[in-house]
Protein backbone atom coordinates (compact mmCIF):
# COMPACT_ATOMS: atom_id res chain seq x y z
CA UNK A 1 155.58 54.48 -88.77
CA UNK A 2 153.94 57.61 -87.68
CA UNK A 3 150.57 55.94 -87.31
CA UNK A 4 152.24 52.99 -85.10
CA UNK A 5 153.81 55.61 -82.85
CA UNK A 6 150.60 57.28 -82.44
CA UNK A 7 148.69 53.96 -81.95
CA UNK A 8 151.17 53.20 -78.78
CA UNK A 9 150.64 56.68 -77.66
CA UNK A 10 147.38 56.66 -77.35
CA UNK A 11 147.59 53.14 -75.82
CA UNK A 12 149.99 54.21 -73.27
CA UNK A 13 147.64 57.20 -72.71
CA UNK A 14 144.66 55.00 -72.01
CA UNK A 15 146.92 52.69 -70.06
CA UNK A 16 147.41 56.16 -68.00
CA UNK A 17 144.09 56.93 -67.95
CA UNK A 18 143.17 53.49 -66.31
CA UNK A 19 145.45 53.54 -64.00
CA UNK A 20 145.07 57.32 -63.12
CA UNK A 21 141.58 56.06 -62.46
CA UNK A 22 141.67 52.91 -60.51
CA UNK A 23 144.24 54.74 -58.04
CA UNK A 24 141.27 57.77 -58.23
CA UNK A 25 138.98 55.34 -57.36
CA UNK A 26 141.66 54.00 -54.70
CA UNK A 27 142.49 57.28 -53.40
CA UNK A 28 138.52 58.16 -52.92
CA UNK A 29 137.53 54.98 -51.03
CA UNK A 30 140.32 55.63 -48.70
CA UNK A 31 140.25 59.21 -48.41
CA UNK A 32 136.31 58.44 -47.69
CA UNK A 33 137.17 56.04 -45.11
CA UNK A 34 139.49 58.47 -43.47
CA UNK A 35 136.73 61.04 -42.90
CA UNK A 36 134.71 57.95 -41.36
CA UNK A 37 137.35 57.21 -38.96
CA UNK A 38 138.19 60.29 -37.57
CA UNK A 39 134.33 61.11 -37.01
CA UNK A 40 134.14 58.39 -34.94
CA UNK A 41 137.19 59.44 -33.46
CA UNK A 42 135.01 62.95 -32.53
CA UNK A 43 132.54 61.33 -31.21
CA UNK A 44 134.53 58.59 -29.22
CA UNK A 45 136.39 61.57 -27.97
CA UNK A 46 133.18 63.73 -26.94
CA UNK A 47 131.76 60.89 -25.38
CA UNK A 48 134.55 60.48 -23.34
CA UNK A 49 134.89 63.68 -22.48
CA UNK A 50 131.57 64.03 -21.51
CA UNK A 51 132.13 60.75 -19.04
CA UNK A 52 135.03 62.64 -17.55
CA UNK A 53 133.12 65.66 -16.56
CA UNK A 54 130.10 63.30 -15.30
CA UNK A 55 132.81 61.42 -12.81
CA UNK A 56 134.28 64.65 -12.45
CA UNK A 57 131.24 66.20 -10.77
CA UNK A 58 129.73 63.46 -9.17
CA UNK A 59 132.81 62.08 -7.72
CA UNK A 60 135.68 64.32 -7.74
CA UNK A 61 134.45 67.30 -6.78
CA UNK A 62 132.35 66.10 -3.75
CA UNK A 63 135.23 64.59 -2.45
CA UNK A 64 137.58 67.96 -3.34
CA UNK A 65 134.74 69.70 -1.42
CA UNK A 66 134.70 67.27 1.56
CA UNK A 67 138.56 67.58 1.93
CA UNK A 68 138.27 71.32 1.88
CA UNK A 69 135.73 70.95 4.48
CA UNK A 70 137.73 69.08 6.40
CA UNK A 71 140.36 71.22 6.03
CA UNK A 72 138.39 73.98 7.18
CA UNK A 73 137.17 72.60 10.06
CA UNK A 74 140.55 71.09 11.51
CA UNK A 75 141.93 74.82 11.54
CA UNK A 76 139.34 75.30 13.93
CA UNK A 77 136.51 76.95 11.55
CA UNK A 78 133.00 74.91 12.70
CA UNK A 79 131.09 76.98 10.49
CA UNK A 80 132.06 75.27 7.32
CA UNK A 81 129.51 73.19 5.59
CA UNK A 82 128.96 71.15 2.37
CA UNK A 83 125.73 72.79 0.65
CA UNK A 84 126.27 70.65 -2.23
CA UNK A 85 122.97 68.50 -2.65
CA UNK A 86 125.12 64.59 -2.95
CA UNK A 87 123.79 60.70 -2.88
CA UNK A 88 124.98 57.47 -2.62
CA UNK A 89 128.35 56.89 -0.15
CA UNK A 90 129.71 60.45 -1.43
CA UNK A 91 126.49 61.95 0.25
CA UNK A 92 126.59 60.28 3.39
CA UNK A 93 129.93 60.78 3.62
CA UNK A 94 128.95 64.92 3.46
CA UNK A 95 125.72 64.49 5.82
CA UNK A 96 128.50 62.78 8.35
CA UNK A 97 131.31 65.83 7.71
CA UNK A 98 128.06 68.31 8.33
CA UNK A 99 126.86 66.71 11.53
CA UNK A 100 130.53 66.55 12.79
CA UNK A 101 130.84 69.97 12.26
CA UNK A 102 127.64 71.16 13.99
CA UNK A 103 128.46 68.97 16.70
CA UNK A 104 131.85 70.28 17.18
CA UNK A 105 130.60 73.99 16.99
CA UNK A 106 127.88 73.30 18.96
CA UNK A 107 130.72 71.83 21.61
CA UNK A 108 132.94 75.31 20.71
CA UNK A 109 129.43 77.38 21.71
CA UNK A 110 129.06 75.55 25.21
CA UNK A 111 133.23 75.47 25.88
CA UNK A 112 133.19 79.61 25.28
CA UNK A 113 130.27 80.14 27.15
CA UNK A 114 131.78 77.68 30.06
CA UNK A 115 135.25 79.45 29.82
CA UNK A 116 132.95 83.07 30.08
CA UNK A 117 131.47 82.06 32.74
CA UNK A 118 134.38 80.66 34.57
CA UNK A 119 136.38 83.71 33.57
CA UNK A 120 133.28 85.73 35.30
CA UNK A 121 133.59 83.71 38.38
CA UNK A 122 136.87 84.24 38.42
CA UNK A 123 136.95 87.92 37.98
CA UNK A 124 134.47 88.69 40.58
CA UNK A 125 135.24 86.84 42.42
CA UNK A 126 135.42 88.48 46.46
CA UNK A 127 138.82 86.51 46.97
CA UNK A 128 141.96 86.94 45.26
CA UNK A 129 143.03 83.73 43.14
CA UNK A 130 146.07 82.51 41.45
CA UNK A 131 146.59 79.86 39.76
CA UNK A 132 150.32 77.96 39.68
CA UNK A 133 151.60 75.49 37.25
CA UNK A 134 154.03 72.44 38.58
CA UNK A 135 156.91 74.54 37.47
CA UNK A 136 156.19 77.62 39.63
CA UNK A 137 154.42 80.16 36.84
CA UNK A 138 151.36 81.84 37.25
CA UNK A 139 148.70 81.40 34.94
CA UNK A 140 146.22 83.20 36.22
CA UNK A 141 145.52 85.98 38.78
CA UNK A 142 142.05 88.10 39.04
CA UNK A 143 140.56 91.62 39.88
CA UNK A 144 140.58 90.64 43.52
CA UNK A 145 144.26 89.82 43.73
CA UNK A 146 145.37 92.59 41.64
CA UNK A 147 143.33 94.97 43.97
CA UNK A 148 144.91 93.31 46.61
CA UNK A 149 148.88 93.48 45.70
CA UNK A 150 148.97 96.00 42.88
CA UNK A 151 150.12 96.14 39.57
CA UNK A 152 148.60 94.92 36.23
CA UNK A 153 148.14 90.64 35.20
CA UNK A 154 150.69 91.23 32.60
CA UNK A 155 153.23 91.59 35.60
CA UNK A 156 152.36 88.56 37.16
CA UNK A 157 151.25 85.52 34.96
CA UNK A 158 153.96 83.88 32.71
CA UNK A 159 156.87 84.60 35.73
CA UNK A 160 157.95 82.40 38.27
CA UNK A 161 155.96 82.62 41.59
CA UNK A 162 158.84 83.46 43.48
CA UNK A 163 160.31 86.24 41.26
CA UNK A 164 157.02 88.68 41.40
CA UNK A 165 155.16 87.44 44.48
CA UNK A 166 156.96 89.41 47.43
CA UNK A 167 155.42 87.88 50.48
CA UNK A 168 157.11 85.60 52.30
CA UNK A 169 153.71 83.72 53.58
CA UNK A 170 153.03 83.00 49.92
CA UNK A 171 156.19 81.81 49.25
CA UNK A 172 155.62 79.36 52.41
CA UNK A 173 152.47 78.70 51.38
CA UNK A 174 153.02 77.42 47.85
CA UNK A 175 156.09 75.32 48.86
CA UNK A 176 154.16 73.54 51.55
CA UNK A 177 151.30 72.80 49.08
CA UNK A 178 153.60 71.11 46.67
CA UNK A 179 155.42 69.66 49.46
CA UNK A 180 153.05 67.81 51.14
CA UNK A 181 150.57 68.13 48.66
CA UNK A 182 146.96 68.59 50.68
CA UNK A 183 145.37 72.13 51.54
CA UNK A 184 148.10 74.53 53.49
CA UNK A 185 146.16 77.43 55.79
CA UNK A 186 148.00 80.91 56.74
CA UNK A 187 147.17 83.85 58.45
CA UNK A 188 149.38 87.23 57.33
CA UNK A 189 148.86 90.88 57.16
CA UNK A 190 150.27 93.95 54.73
CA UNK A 191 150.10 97.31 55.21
CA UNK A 192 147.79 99.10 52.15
CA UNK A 193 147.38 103.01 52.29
CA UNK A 194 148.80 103.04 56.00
CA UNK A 195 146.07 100.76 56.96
CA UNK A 196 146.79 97.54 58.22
CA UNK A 197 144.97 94.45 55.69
CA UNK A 198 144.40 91.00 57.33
CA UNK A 199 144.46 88.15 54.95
CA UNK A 200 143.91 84.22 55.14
CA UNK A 201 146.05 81.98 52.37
CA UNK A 202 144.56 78.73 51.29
CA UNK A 203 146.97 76.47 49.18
CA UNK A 204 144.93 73.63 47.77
CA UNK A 205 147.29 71.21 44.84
CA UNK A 206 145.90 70.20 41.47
CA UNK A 207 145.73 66.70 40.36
CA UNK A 208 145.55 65.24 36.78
CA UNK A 209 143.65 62.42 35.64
CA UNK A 210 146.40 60.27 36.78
CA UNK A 211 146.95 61.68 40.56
CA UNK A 212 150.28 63.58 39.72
CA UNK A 213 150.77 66.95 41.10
CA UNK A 214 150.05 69.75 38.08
CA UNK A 215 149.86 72.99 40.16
CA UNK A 216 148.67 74.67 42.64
CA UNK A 217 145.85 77.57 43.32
CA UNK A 218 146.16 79.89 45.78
CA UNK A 219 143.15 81.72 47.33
CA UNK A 220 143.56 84.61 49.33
CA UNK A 221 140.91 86.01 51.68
CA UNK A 222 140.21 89.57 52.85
CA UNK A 223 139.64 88.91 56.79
CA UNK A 224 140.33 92.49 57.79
CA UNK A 225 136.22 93.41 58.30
CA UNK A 226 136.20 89.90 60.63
CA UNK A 227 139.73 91.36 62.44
CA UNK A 228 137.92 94.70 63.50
CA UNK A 229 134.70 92.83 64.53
CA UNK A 230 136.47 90.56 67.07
CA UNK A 231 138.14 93.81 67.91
CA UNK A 232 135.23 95.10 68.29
CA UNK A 233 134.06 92.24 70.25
CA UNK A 234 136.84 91.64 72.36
CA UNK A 235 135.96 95.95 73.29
CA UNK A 236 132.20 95.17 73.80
CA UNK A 237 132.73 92.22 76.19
CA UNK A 238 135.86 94.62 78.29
CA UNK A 239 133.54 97.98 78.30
CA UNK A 240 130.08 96.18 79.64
CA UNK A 241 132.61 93.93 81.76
CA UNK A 242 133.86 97.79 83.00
CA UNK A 243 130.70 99.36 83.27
CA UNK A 244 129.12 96.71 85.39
CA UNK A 245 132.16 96.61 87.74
CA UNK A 246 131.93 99.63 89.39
CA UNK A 247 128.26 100.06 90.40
CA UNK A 248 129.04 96.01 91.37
CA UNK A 249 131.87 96.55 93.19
CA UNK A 250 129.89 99.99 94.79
CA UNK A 251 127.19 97.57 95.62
CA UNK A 252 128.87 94.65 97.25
CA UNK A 253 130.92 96.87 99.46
CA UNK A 254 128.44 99.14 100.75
CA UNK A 255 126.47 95.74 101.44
CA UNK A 256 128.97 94.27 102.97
CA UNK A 257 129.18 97.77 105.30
CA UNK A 258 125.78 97.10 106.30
CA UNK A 259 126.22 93.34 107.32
CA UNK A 260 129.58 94.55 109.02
CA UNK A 261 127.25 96.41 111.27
CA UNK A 262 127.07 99.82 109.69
CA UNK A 263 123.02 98.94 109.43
CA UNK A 264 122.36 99.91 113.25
CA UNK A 265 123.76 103.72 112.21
CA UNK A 266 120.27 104.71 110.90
CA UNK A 267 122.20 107.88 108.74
CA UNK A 268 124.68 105.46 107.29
CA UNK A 269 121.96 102.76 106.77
CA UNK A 270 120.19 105.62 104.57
CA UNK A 271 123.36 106.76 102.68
CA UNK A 272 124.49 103.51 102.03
CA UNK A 273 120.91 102.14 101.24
CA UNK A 274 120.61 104.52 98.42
CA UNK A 275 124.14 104.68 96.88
CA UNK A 276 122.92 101.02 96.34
CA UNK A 277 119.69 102.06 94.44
CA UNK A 278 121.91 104.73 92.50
CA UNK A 279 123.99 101.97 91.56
CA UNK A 280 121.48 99.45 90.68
CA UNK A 281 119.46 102.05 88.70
CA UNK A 282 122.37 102.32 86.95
CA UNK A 283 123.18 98.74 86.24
CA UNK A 284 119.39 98.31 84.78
CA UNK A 285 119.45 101.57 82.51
CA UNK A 286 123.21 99.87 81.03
CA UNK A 287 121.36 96.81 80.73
CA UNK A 288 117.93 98.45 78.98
CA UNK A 289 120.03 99.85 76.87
CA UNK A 290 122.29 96.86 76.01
CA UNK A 291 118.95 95.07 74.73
CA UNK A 292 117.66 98.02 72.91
CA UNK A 293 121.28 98.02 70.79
CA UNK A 294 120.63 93.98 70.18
CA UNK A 295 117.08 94.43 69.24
CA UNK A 296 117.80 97.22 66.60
CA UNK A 297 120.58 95.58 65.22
CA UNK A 298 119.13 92.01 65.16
CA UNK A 299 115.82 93.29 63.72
CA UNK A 300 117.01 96.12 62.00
CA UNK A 301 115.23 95.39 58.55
CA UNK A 302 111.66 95.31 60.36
CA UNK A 303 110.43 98.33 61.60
CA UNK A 304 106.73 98.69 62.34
CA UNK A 305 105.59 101.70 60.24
CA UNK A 306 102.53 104.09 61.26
CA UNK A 307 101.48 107.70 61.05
CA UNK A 308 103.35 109.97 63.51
CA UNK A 309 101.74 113.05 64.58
CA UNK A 310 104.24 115.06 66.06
CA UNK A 311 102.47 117.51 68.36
CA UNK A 312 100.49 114.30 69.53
CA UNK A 313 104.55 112.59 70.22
CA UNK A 314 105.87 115.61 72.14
CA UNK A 315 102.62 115.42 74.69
CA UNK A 316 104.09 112.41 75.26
CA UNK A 317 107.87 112.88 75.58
CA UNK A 318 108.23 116.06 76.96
CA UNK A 319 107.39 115.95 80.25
CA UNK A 320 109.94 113.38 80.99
CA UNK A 321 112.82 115.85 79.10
CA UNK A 322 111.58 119.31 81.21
CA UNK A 323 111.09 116.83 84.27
CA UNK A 324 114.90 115.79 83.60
CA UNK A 325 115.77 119.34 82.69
CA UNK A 326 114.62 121.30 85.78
CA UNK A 327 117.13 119.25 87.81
CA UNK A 328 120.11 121.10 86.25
CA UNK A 329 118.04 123.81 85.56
CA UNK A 330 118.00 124.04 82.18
CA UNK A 331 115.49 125.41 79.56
CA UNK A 332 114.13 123.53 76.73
CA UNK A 333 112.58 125.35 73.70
CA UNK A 334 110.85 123.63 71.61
CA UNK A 335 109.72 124.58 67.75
CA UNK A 336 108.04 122.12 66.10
CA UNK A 337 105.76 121.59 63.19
CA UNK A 338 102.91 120.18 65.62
CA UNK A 339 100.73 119.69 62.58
CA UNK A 340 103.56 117.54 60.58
CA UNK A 341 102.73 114.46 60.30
CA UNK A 342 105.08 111.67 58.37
CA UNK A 343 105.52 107.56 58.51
CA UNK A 344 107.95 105.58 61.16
CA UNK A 345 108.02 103.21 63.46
CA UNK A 346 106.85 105.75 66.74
CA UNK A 347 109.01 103.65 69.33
CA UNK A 348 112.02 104.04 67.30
CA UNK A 349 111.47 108.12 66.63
CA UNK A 350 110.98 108.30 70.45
CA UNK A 351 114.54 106.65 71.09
CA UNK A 352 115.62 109.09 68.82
CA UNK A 353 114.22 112.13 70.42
CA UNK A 354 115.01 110.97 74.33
CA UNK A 355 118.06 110.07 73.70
CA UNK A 356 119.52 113.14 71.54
CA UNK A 357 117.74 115.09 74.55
CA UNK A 358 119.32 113.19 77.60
CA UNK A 359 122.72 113.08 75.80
CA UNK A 360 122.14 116.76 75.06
CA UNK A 361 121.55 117.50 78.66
CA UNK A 362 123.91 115.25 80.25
CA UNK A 363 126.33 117.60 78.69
CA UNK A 364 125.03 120.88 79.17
CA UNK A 365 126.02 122.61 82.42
CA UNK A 366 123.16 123.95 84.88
CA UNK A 367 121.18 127.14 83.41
CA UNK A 368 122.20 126.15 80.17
CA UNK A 369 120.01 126.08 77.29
CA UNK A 370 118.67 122.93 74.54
CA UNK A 371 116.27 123.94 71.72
CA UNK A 372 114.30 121.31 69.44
CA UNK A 373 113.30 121.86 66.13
CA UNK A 374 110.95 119.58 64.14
CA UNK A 375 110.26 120.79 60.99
CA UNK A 376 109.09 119.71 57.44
CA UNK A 377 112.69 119.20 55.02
CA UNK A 378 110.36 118.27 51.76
CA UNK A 379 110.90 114.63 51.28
CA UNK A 380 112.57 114.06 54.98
CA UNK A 381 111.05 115.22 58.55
CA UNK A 382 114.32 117.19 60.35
CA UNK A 383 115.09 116.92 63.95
CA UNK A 384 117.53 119.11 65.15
CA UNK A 385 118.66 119.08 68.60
CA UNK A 386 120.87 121.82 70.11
CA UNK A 387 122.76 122.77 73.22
CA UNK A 388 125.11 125.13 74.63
CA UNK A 389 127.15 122.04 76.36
CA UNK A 390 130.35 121.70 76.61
CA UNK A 391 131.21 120.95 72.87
CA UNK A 392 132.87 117.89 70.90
CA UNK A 393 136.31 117.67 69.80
CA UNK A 394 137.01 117.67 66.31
CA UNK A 395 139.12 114.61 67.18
CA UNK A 396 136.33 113.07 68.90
CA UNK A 397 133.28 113.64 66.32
CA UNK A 398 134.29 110.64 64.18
CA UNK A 399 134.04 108.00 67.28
CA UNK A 400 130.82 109.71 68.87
CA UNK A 401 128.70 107.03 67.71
CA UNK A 402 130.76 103.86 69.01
CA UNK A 403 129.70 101.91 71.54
CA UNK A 404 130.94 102.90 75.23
CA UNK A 405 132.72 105.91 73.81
CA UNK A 406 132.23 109.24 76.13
CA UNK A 407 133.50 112.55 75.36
CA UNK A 408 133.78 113.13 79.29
CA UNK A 409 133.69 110.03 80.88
CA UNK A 410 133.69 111.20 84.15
CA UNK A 411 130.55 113.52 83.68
CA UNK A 412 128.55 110.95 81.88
CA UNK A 413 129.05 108.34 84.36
CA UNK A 414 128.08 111.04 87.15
CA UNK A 415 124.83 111.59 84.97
CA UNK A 416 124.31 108.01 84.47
CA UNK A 417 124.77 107.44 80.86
CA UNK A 418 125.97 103.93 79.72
CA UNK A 419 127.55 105.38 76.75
CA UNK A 420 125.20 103.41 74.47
CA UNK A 421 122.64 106.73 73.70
CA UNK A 422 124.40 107.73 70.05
CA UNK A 423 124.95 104.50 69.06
CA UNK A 424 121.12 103.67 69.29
CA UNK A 425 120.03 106.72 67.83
CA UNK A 426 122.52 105.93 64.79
CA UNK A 427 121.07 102.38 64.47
CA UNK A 428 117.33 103.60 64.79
CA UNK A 429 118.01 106.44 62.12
CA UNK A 430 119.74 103.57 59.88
CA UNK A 431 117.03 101.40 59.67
CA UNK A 432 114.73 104.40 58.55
CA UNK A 433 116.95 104.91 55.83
CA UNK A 434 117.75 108.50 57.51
CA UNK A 435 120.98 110.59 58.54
CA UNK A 436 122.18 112.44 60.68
CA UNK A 437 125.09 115.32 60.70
CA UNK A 438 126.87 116.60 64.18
CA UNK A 439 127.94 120.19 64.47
CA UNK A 440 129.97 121.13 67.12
CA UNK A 441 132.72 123.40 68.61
CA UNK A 442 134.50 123.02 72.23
CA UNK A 443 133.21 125.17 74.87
CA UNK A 444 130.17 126.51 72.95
CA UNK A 445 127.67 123.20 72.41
CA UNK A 446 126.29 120.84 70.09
CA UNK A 447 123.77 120.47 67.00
CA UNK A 448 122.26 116.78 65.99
CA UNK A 449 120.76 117.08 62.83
CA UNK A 450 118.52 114.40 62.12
CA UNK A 451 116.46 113.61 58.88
CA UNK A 452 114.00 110.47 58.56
CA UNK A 453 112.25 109.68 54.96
CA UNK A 454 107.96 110.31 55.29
CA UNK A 455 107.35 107.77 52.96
CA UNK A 456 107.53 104.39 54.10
CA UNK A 457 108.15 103.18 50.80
CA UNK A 458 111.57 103.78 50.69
CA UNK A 459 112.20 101.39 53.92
């Protein structure tokens, strides 16, 4: 019994065995073919994820890079570029984004240096501009105009026209340039520093592409200088018109004496005969001296320059000063440097000299006294000419040098002065690039100071 059980155990332990090692034998092939499988998984998975970084950085990224350059450059940044090295459609898509964007910076470059020099114009310009949108607000107003009106830009541009612009012409001016929309013209004037300011407005409209009204610009022209010159003018044409009456008028009636029968009286005939030589002596010096004025002031940047020696120029002008002199007898001292010698035009010096010296005694009463003094004032030659006349005004000094002005009218015209001396001598000493300073005091005389470069370089 014992040998039958152990005969089936050991039968059922083989039976075990066997089928312990078929399912071994099972559980190794699959266990083998497990480790297979997910190798290949590895390697279909690093082969994948190698193909996903290849795409990645041949296609992805350009195009990230592209979009961040394009991003870049619509916020206005034209420096951006794509450096990355690319080929196929992705890389001419980035040589494309690259020459876009040096084209547009290259466009930014020429628009700033337009705008700067626009901007330039603008701000130096010599007339005052503003510029007006079709609503009525500034946009723009430059140096000129502020130097003009006053204030800072920030108190004009961004307001209404009407609200900061306080003329009235202005106000006219815009409103008929949007009203009938062509160029509007107006003359006005404003008191600046208790001076009185002339200015011409010019309205002109601004037109869009499409011919509709967008603004207007305003230009505003300083016209004061061109106001005091047809002052000036209008003067000129009354004082020669003046001066020439009266030796005229002396002329024609003393003439007219003469045919009247006042020509058979042999002591009238005389009297008369040479009131009319006075006065036609006096006529031609107004008229000499007329031309002089036009000759220095239309030629008055040529000057014909030569060595002056001045004891050789006095030889030469003196004796028609002491000749002059001795009628009123007065003394002239002269002091001079006769060994100085410097570069000028001679002619114009000589103007200088005769007429500082006929103005000088024209003034002084008889047994009075003029000196002269030439002397060397290191770069400069100094001409001084003084008198014990009757003096200048302190009111007067500042006009001395305008045309037809007289500090005694009554004596010059007895002396025959044209009132036309100083201003020569001030346009002679301005061409030489000199000065000259005026001393004076009422009663006790006058001191012309004169200096005139040597070197002719400076001219």
């Amino acid at each position: 019994m014992k040998n039958l059980l152990s005969k089936k155990v050991i039968g059922y332990l083989l039976l075990l065995f066997l089928i312990l090692a078929i399912t071994g034998a099972i559980l190794f092939q699959i266990v083998t073919n497990i480790y297979v499988l997910l190798a290949v998984l590895v390697i279909e998975y690093i082969v994948l994820v190698l193909i996903l970084f290849y795409f990645l950085d041949k296609y992805v990224k350009p195009i990230e890079k592209a979009s961040q350059t394009m991003d870049k450059l619509l916020k206005g940044n034209y420096h951006a570029r794509i450096h990355q090295q690319m080929s196929g459609s992705i890389g001419e898509l980035s040589t494309k984004i690259n020459s876009l964007a040096r084209n547009l910076s290259e466009l930014t470059i020429q628009e700033q240096i337009q705008a700067e020099q626009f901007s330039t114009v603008i701000e130096n310009s010599e007339s005052g501009l503003v510029l007006i949108d079709e609503k009525g607000y500034i946009h723009v107003v430059n140096r000129k105009f502020i130097s003009m009106f006053g204030r800072t830009p920030q108190d004009y541009i961004g307001f209404l026209y009407y609200d900061v612009l306080e003329n009235e012409q202005i106000h006219h001016t815009v409103q008929e340039t949007f009203l009938y929309e062509k160029h509007v013209k107006h003359l006005f004037s404003l008191t600046k520093n208790d001076e009185m300011i002339y200015l011409e407005i010019v309205g002109a409209p601004i037109f869009n592409e499409r011919n509709m009204l967008k603004g207007a610009v305003l230009v505003i022209y300083d016209i004061t200088e061109f106001k005091n010159l047809e002052v000036m003018r209008k003067d000129f044409v009354a004082n020669v018109s003046h001066e020439l009456k009266t030796p005229i008028t002396s002329i024609k009636g003393f003439a007219e004496t003469l045919l009247d029968g006042a020509a058979e009286d042999p002591e009238a005939r005389g009297q008369f005969l040479h009131i009319i030589f006075d006065e036609s002596k006096r006529i031609q010096h107004l008229i000499e001296d007329l031309l002089i004025l036009s000759r220095l002031e239309k030629d008055e940047s040529t000057i014909n320059v030569a060595p002056i020696e001045v004891g050789m120029m006095l030889v030469e002008i003196l004796p028609l000063i002491e000749q002059h002199a001795e009628r009123k007898n007065i003394e002239i001292q002269v002091d001079a440097d006769e060994e100085l010698t410097f570069e000028a035009d001679e002619d114009k010096i000589k103007q200088i000299l005769l007429n500082l010296l006929t103005n000088a005694i024209s003034y002084t009463p008889e047994k009075g006294l003029i000196s002269l003094k030439i002397k060397d004032a290191g770069e400069n030659v100094c001409i001084q000419v003084k008198d014990t006349g009757i003096g200048i005004s302190k009111e007067a000094l500042p006009r001395i040098f305008e045309r037809f002005y007289r500090v005694d009218k009554d004596r010059s015209r007895d002396t025959g002065g044209t009132g036309l001396g100083l201003a020569i001598v001030k346009h002679a000493i301005e061409v030489h690039k000199g000065e000259i300073n005026v001393e004076s005091e009422l009663g006790k005389g006058t001191i012309f100071s004169v200096y005139i470069p040597k070197e002719s370089a400076e001219y």
